[in-house]
Protein backbone atom coordinates (compact mmCIF):
# COMPACT_ATOMS: atom_id res chain seq x y z
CA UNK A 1 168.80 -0.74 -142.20
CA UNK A 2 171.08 -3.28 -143.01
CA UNK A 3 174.85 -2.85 -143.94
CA UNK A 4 175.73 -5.14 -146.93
CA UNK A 5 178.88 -5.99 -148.21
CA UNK A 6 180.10 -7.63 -151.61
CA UNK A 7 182.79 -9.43 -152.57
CA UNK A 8 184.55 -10.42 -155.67
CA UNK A 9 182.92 -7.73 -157.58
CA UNK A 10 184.88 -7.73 -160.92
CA UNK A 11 186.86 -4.58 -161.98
CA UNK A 12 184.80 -3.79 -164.77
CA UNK A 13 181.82 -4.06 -162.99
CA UNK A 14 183.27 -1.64 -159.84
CA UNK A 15 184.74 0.77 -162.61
CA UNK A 16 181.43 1.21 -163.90
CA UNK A 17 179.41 1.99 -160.80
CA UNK A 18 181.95 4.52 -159.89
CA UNK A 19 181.44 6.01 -163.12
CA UNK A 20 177.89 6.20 -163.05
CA UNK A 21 178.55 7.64 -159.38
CA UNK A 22 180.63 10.29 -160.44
CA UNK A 23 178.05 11.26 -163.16
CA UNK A 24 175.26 11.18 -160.82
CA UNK A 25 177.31 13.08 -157.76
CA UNK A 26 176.64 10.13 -155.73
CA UNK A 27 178.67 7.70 -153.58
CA UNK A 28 179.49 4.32 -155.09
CA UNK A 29 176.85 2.50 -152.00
CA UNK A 30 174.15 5.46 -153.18
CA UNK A 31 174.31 4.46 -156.45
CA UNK A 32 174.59 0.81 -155.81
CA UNK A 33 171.16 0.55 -153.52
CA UNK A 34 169.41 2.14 -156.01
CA UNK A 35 170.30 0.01 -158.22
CA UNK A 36 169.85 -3.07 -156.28
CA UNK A 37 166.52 -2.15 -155.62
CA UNK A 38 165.48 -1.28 -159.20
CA UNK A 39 166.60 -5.20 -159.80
CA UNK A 40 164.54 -6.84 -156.43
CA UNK A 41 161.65 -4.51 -157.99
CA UNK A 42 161.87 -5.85 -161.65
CA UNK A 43 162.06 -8.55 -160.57
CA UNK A 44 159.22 -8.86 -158.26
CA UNK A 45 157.28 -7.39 -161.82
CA UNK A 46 158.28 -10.30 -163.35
CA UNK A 47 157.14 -12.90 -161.09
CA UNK A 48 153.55 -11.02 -161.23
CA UNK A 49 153.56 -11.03 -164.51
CA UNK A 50 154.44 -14.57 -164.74
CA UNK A 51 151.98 -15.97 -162.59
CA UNK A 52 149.32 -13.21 -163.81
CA UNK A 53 146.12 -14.94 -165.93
CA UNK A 54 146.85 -15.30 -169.50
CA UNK A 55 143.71 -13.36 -171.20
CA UNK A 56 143.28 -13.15 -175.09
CA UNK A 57 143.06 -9.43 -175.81
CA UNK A 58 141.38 -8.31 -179.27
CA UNK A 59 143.44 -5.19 -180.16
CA UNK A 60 140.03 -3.72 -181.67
CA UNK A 61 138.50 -3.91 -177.87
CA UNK A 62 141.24 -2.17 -176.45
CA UNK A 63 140.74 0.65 -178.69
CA UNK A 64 136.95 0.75 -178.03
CA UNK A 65 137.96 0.90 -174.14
CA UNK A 66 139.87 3.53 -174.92
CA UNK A 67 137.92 5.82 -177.43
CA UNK A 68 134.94 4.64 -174.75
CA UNK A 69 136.83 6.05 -171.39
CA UNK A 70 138.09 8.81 -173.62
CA UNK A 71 134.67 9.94 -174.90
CA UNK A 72 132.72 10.04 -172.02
């Protein structure tokens, strides 16, 4: 793994995570990689979705997939 380190991270911003620490009982760098990685993972989701297909969905086949898949 790699070691990271940030800069310039305003106060608010540094006050925050250590709250959020605290509350959790985890370290500040704990915390901080998780959250860093929920962001890379969102994201990643995004870009999918972005360059996904666009498809025109009738709301009244969904629910027939559904009660279908549901049925049987």
């Amino acid at each position: 793994m790699r070691t990271l380190y940030l800069r310039n991270v305003p106060d608010e911003v540094a006050r925050a995570l250590e709250e959020l620490a605290r509350r959790e009982s985890m370290s500040v760098s704990s915390l901080a990689v998780r959250e860093l990685k929920a962001a890379v993972a969102f994201r990643a989701n995004a870009e999918v979705l972005h360059e996904a297909p666009r498809r025109e969905l009738d709301l009244e086949d969904i629910v027939q997939a559904v009660r279908s898949g549901r049925d049987t």
